[in-house]
Structures are given as C-alpha cells and as structure tokens.
Protein backbone atom coordinates (compact mmCIF):
# COMPACT_ATOMS: atom_id res chain seq x y z
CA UNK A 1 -5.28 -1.09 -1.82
CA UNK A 2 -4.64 2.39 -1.78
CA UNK A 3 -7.33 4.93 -3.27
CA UNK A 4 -6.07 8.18 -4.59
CA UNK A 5 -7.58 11.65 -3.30
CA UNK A 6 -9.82 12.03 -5.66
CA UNK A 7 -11.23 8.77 -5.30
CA UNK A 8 -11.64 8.68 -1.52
CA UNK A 9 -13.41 12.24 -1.44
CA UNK A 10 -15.65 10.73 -3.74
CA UNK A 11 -16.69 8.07 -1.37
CA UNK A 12 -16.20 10.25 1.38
CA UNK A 13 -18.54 13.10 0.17
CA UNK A 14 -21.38 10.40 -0.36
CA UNK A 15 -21.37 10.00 3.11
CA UNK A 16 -22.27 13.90 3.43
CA UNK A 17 -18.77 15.14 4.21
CA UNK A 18 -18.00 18.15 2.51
CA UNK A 19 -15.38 18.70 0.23
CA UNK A 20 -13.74 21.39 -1.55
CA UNK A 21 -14.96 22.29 -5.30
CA UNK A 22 -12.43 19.61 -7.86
CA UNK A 23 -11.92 18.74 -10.76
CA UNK A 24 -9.08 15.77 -12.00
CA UNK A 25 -7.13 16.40 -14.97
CA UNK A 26 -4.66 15.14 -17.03
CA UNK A 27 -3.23 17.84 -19.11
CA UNK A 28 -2.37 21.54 -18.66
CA UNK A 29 -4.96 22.29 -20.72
CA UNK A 30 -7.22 20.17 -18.77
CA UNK A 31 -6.15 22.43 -15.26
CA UNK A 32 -6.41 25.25 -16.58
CA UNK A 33 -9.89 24.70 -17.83
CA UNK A 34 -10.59 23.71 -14.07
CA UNK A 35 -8.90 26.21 -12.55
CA UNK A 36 -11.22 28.95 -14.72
CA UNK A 37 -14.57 26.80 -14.15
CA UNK A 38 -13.78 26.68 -10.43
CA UNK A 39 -12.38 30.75 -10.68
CA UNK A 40 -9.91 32.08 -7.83
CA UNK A 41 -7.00 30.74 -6.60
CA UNK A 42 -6.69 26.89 -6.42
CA UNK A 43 -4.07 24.47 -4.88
CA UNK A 44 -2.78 21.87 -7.76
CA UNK A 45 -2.33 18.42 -6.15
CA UNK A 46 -0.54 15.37 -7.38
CA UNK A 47 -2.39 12.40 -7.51
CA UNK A 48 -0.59 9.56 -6.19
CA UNK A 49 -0.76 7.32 -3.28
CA UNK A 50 2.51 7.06 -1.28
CA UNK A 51 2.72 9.74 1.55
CA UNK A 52 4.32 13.17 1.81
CA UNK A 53 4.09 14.21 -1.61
CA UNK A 54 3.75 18.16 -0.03
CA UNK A 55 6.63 17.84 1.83
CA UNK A 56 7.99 16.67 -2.01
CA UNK A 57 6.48 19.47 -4.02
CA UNK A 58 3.46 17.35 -5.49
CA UNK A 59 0.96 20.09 -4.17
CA UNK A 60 1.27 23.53 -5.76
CA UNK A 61 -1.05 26.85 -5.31
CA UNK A 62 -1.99 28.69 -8.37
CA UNK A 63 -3.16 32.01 -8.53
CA UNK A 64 -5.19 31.57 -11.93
CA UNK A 65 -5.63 29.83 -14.85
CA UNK A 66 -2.27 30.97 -16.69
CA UNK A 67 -0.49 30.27 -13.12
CA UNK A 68 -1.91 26.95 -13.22
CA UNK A 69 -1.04 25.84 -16.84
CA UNK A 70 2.19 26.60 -15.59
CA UNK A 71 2.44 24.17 -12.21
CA UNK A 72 0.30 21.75 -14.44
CA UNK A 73 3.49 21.56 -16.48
CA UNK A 74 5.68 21.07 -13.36
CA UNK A 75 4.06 18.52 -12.18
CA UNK A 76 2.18 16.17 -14.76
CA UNK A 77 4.71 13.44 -15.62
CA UNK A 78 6.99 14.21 -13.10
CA UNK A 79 8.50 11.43 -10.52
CA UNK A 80 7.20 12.14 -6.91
CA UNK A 81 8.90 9.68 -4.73
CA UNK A 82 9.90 7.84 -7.96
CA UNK A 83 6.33 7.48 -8.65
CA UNK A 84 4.91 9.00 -12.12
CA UNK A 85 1.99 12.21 -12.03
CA UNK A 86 -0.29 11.27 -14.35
CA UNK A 87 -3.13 13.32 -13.11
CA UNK A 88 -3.78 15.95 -10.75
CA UNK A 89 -6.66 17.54 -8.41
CA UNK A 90 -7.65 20.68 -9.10
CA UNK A 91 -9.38 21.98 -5.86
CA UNK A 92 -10.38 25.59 -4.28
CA UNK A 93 -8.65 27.10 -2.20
CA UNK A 94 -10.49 27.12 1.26
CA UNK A 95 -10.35 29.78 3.56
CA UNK A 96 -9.31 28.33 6.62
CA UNK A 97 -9.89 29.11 10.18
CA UNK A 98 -9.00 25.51 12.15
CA UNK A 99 -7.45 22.25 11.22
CA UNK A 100 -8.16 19.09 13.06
CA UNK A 101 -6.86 15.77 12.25
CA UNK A 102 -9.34 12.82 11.74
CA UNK A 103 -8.81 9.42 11.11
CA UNK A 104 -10.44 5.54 11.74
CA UNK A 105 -7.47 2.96 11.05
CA UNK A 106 -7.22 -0.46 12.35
CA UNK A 107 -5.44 -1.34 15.79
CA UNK A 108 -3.69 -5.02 14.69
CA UNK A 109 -2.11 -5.12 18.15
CA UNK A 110 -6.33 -4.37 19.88
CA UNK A 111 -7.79 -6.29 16.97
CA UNK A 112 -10.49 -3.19 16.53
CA UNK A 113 -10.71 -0.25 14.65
CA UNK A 114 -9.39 3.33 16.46
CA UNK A 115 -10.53 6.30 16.10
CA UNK A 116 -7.77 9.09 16.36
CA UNK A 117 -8.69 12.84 16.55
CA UNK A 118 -6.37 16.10 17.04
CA UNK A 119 -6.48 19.71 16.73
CA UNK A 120 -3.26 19.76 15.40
CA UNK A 121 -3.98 18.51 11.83
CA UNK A 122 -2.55 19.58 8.75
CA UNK A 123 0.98 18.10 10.19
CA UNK A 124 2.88 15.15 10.17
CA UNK A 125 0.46 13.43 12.60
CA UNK A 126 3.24 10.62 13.47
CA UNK A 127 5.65 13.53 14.63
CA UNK A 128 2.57 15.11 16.81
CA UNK A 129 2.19 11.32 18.33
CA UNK A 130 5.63 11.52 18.81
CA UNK A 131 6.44 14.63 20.85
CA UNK A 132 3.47 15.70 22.17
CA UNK A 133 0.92 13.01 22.65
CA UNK A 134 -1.55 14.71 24.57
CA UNK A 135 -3.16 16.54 21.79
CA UNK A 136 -4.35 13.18 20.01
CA UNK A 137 -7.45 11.51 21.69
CA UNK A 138 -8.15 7.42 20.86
CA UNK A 139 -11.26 5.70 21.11
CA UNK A 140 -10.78 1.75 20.36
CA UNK A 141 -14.32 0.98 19.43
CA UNK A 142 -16.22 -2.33 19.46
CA UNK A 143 -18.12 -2.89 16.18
CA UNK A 144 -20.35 -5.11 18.30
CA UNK A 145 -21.13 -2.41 20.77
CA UNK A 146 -22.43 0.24 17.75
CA UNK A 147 -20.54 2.66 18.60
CA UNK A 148 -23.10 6.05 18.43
CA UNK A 149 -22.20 10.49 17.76
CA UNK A 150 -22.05 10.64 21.63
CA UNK A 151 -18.72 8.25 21.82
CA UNK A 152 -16.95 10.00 19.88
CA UNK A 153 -18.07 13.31 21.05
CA UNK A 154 -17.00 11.77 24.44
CA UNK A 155 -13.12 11.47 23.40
CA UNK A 156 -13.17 15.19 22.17
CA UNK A 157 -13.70 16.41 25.65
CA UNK A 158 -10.29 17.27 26.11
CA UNK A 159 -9.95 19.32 23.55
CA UNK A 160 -12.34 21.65 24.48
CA UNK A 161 -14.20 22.44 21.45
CA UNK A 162 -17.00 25.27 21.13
CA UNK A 163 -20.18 22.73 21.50
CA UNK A 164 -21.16 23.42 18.10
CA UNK A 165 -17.36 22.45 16.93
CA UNK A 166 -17.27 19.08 19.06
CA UNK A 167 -20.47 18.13 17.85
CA UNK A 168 -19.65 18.34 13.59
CA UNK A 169 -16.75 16.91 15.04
CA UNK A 170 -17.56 14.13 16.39
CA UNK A 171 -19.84 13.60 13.94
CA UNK A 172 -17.21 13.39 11.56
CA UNK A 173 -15.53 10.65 13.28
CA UNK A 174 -18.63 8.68 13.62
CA UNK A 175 -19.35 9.00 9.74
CA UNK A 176 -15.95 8.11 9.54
CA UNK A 177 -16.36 4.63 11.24
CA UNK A 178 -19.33 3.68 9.15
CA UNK A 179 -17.59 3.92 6.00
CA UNK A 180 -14.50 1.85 6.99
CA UNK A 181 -17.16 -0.80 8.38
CA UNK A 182 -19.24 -0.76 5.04
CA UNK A 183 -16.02 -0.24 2.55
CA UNK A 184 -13.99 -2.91 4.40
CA UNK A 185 -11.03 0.06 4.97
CA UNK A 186 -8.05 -0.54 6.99
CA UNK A 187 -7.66 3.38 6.94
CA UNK A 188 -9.84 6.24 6.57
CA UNK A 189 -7.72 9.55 7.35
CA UNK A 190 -8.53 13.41 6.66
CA UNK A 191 -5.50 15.50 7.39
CA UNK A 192 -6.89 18.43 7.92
CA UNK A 193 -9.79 18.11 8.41
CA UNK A 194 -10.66 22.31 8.29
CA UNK A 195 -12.95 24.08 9.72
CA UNK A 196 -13.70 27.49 7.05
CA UNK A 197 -13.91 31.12 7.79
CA UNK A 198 -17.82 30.27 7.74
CA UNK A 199 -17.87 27.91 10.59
CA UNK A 200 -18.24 24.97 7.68
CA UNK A 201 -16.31 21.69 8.33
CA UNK A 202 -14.43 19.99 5.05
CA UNK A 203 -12.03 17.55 4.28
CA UNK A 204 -9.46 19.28 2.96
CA UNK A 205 -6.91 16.29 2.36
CA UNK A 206 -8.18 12.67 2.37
CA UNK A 207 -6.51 8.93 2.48
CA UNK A 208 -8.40 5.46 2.14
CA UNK A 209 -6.96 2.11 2.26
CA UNK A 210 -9.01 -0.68 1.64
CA UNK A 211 -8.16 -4.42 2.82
CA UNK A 212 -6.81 -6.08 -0.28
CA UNK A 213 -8.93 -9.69 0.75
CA UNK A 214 -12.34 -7.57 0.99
CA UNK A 215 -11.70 -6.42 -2.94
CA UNK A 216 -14.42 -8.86 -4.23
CA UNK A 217 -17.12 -7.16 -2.23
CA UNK A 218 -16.06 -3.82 -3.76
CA UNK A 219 -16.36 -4.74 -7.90
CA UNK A 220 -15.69 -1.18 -8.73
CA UNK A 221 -12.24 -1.24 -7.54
CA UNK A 222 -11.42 -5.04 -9.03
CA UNK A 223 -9.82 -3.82 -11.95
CA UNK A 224 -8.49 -1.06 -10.10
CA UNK A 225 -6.46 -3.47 -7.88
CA UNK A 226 -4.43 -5.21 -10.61
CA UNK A 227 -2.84 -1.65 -11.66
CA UNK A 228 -1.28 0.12 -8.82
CA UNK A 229 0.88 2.91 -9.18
CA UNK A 230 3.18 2.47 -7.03
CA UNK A 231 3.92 -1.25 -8.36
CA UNK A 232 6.86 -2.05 -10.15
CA UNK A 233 6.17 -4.05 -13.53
CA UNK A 234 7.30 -7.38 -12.15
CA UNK A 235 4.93 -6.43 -9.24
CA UNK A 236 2.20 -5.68 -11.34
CA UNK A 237 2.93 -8.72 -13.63
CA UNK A 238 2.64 -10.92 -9.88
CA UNK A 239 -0.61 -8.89 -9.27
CA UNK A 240 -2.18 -10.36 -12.32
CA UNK A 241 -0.88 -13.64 -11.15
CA UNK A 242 -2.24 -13.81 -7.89
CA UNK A 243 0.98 -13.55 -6.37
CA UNK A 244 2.36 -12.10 -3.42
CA UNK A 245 5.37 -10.65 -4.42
CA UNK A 246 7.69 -7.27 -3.66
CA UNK A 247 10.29 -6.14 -5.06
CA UNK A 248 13.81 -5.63 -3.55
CA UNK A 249 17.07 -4.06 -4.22
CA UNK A 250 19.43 -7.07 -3.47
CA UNK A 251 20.47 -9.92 -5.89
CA UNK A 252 18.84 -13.19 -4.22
CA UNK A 253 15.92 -14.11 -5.34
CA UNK A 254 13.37 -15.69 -3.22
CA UNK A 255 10.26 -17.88 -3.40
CA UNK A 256 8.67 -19.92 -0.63
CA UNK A 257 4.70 -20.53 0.69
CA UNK A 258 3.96 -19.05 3.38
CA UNK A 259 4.33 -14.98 4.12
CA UNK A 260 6.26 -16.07 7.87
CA UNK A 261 8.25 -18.43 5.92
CA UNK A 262 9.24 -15.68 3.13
CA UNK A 263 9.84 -13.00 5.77
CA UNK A 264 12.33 -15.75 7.61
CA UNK A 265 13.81 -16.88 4.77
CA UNK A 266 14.18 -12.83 3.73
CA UNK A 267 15.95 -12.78 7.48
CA UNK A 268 18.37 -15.33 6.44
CA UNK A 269 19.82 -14.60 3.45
CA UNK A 270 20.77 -10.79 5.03
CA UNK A 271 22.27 -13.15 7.99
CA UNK A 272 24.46 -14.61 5.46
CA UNK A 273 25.12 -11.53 4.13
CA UNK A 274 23.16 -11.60 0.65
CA UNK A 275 20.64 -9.26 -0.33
CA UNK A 276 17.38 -10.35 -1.14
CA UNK A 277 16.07 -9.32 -4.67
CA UNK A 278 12.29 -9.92 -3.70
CA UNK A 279 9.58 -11.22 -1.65
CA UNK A 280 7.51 -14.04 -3.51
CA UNK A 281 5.20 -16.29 -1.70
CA UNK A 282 3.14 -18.71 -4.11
CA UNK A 283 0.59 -19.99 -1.62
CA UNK A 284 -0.61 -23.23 0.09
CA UNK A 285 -1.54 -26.28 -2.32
CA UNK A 286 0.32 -24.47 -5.24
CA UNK A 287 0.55 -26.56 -8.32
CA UNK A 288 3.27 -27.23 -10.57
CA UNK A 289 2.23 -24.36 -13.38
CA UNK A 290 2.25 -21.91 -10.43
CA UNK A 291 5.63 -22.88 -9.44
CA UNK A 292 6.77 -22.65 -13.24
CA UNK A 293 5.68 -19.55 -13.55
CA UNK A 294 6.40 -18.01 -10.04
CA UNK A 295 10.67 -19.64 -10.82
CA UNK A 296 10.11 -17.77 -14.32
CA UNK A 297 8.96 -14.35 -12.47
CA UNK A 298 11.99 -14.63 -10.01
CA UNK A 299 14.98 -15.54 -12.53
CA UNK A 300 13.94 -13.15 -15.15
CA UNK A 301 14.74 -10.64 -12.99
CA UNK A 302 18.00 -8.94 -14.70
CA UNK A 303 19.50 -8.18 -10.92
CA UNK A 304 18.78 -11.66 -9.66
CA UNK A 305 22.05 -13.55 -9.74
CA UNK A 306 21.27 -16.49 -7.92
CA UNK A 307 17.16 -18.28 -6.19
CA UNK A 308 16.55 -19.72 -3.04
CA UNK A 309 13.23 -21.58 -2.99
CA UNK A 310 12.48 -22.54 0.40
CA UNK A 311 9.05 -24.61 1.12
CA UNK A 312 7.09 -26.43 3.74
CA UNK A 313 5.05 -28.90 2.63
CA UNK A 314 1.77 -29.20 4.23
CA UNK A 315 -1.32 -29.24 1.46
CA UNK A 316 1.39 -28.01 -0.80
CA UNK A 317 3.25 -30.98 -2.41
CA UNK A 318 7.07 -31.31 -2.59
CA UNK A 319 6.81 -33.43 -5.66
CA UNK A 320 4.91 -30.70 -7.68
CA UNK A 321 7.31 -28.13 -6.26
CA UNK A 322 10.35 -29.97 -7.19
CA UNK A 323 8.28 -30.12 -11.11
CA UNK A 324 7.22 -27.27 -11.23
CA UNK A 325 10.94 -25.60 -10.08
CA UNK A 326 12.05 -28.25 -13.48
CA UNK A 327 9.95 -26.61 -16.40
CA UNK A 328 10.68 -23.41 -14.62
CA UNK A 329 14.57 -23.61 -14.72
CA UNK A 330 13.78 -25.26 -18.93
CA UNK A 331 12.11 -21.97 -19.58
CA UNK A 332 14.32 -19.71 -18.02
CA UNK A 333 16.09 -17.84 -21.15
CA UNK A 334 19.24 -17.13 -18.22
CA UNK A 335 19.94 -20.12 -16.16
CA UNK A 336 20.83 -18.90 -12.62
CA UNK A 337 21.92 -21.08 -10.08
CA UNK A 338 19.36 -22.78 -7.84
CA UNK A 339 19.31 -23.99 -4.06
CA UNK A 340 16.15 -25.80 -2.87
CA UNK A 341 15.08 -26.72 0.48
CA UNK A 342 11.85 -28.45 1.00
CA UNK A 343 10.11 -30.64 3.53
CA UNK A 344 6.65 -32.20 4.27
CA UNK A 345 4.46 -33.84 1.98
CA UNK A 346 6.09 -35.97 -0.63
CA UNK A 347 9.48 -34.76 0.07
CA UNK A 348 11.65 -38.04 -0.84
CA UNK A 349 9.71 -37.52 -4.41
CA UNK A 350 10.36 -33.99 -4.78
CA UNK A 351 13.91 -34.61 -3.78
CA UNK A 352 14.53 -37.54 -6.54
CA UNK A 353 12.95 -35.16 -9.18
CA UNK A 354 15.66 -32.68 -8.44
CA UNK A 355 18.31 -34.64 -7.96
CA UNK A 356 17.40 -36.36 -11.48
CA UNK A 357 18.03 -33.00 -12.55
CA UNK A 358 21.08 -31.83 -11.35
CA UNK A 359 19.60 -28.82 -9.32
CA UNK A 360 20.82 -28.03 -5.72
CA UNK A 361 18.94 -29.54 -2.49
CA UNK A 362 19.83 -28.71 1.02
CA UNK A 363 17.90 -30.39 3.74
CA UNK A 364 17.83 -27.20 6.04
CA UNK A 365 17.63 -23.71 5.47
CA UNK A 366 20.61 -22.35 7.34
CA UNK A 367 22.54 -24.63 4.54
CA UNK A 368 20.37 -23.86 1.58
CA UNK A 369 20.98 -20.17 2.20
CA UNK A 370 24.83 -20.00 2.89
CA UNK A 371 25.35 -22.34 -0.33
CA UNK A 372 22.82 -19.58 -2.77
CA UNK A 373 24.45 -16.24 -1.14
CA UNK A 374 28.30 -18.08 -1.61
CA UNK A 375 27.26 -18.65 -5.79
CA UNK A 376 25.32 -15.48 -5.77
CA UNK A 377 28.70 -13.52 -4.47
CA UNK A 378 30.87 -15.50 -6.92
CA UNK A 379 28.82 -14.48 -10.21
CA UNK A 380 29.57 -10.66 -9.38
C-alpha cells in the first residue's frame, strides 16, 4: 500500500526527521489559510501516490496566499496521471543548499533490504542509476546482523561528505532502516533529502510503501487499504472482496488461482492474440460463493466480451469451481461466452457439472485460450 506525502512525513517525522512546516487541505480556501498561517512563499503539492506528478504539474510554488488560492484552483480536482487531486500539501519553501537522495527499499533478487544513498537527489534517481552509477552507494544489510550509524556512514565514504554532513547523513539512513523494519515497508524513499542554508537536514519529498500482507499489524491503515486512489472501481470493489484483481485494457477476461497461473494464462491469451481485460486470481481452497462472485466481477465488466477461467486444482476443488462458475453465469445480467479449463481435485465432477450446463471445457490451456480469443474476436 502506498502512503501519500503527507502521511509518510508524518511517520517519518516521529522518528525525529525533520520536515518542512505543512498543512493538508482540501479547498482553496483551505490553502490559502495555510499558506498565510505558514507566511512566505510555499510550494503547493498534489497529493497522490503514483510517481512523477512534478514532472506532470502536480507541484506548484506560490508566492502568497492570493497566489496560492489561485494554484489551489489548478490543481484540486484535477486528473494527474488520470488520478483525481483531492487534497494538497501545503509546505514552506526551504532554502536549500544540498540535495541528497535517501532511500531503504527491498532487494527481491538479495532477499534483504538496501540502503541506497546519492548526492544527486532531487532527480529522477532511476535515470542517475542509469547513466552514471557511481554517484549512488548500496549497502545490502542483514536485519540479523543490526546493522548500526557507522554502516551506513561507511557506504558514504565515497562521497566525501564534510564529517558533520556524513554523519546526519548516515544517520538518516540508519533511521531510515528502523522504520521500514518496525512499519513492515517495502520502500522508504526521501528525494531530496536537503540539506538548508542553516546546515539543517529535512526531507523535503517523501515515499512509503508498506507490504500489503503486514496491513493487520498496522490497524491504522486497515481501512485505509480498502480505498486506494489509484484503484479503479472494479478494483476497489475486488479490494473489499479480498481479491486479487487488476484491471486491463483488453477484452478477455480472466480468472484463475494462483498469481503464476494468472500471469501465464495473461501470457497466453496475448499469444493468441487477445487482449486481456484483467488480472483476477481467487485464491487456493476458494469456495463456490467466491467463484460466483469473482465470474460476476469479471463479466460485468462492459469491455469484457468473452472469460477464460483457468484453474489447478490442488486444495481448491474443481467441483465447487465448476458451481460456483454455474450461479455465476445465472446471475450474470449479460451472458458472455465462457471457456473453462480445470484440473486436479475433483475434476471428472467439475467437468459433468459444466457439461450439464452447456458451458465450454477444454482440457488444456493452449485450447481453452485459442477457442475464448476466436468468440471474443467474433462478438466485435
């Protein structure tokens, strides 16, 4: 889950990282109020989670209050990326001196957390990996090892900081780490990272990501989770469901358990030339009112012209898949045809329930999917 700004500053600065003067607002009126209460000039920034909204005009300066009623209006319900502005940070305007990059994400590949530093911050940080790759320093660090200030003070050697510098620095980083460990984030980023006219260090811009199976330990973020942003309304509608579903652009829908299976059967259908409408993977050990309801999601889906369900059965049961893909198809208000393949557990069941029922079964997938993509083309 992604946090907004706001909301990761907030966490950040109880860790005793410093952050510039904010308020969040929701109106013009409401920025304008903020930008007087704070007093000076002010950068206006839109709240929302996907990145690069400067590069897309979501973050403004405003000279005053007046200035900033004015960008407020700009900006509050505008689409950034097609995502709405329904808020915005109202923050000082820092007088900078340095900007340095900052970040603790997870390493999949290393299975440990990284820490990355630069002195080029403020920038597209990918870009700086890109071309010039000796001004970012990593430090893969073992949580069982306690990492301590002096590591990461260690990897900013080559920067050659002002000891002073290297030391908030690297102290930075290490407070860093101990928030991802204790709020179970898969990113902690501050780009910049700035370093003020007064020798102060701040986070100027700030990113969290927390791991969405780690949610439960984190209550104040629970209802948070089931109203993202950037979700779609059939995504959010999944969310509540306990789904794991995207949304695509394509006209085949898909369900299956299993995220490799989904992402294969995905694979396939653009193999046959279709275009997938979604990602939806029910789970293992799904039962049949999950099914119903996960067929319902999929086909009510005005671009979806055509489903491929594709499932393994281990602990999930083909029988109550096969049911399950019945009262779905009853309560679909469109019917849309339906190709099924399915193996494993009960699969001679599950295959006399459909065939009772007239709907499509394939026994591999490579079949499944050329038959759905041939009907989906011929309803265009």
């Amino acid at each position: 889950m992604k946090l907004f700004e706001y909301e990761a500053k907030a966490i950040i600065q109880k860790y005793g990282i410093k952050i510039p003067r904010g308020q969040i607002a929701r109106t013009a009126d409401e920025v304008a109020a903020a930008t007087a209460a704070i007093g000076g000039a002010v950068f206006i920034k839109s709240q929302i989670t996907v990145s690069g909204r400067g590069k897309a005009g979501g973050i403004l300066p405003a000279a005053g209050k007046d200035a900033a009623r004015q960008v407020a209006g700009s900006l509050l319900g505008k689409r950034i990326k097609d995502v709405p502005v329904k808020a915005v940070l109202v923050e000082e305007k820092l007088a900078l001196k340095e900007q340095y990059y900052a970040s603790i994400a997870i390493d999949r590949q290393a299975k440990s957390f990284v820490a990355l530093a630069s002195t080029s911050g403020g920038v597209d940080i990918e870009e700086v990996s890109r071309t010039e790759p000796e001004k970012i320093a990593r430090r893969h660090l073992d949580p069982l090892a306690a990492p301590a200030p002096a590591d990461f003070a260690k990897m900013l050697d080559r920067f050659q900081l002002a000891p002073d510098d290297a030391a908030r620095f690297a102290g930075v980083l290490f407070t860093l780490y101990k928030l991802a460990l204790e709020y179970d984030a898969e990113l902690v980023e501050l780009n910049p990272l700035v370093k003020t006219a007064d020798g102060e260090f701040y986070a100027a811009d700030a990113r969290m990501t927390l791991d969405d199976n780690a949610i439960f330990r984190h209550p104040e973020f629970a209802e948070r989770n089931l109203h993202r942003e950037e979700d779609t309304p059939r995504e959010s509608e999944a969310r509540k469901q306990k789904y794991s579903y995207v949304d695509l652009d394509g006209d085949i829908g898909i369900i299956g358990n299993g995220a490799g299976l989904v992402m294969a059967t995905v694979d396939m259908v653009q193999v046959f030339g279709g275009r997938p409408a979604n990602f939806l993977d029910i789970g293992g050990g799904a039962e049949v009112e999950v099914i119903k309801n996960g067929v319902l999601l999929v086909m009510n889906k005005p671009e979806v012209r055509a489903v491929l369900i594709n499932i393994l059965g281990g602990i999930t049961r083909c029988d109550l898949v096969a049911q399950g893909v019945v009262e779905g198809l009853k309560a679909a208000v469109v019917q849309k045809p339906v190709a099924v393949r399915m193996m494993g557990t009960n699969e001679k069941e599950g295959q006399e329930i459909l065939r009772q029922h007239g709907i499509g079964y394939y026994p591999d997938m490579e079949r499944a999917t050329a038959a759905i993509v041939k009907s989906g083309e011929g309803r265009k």
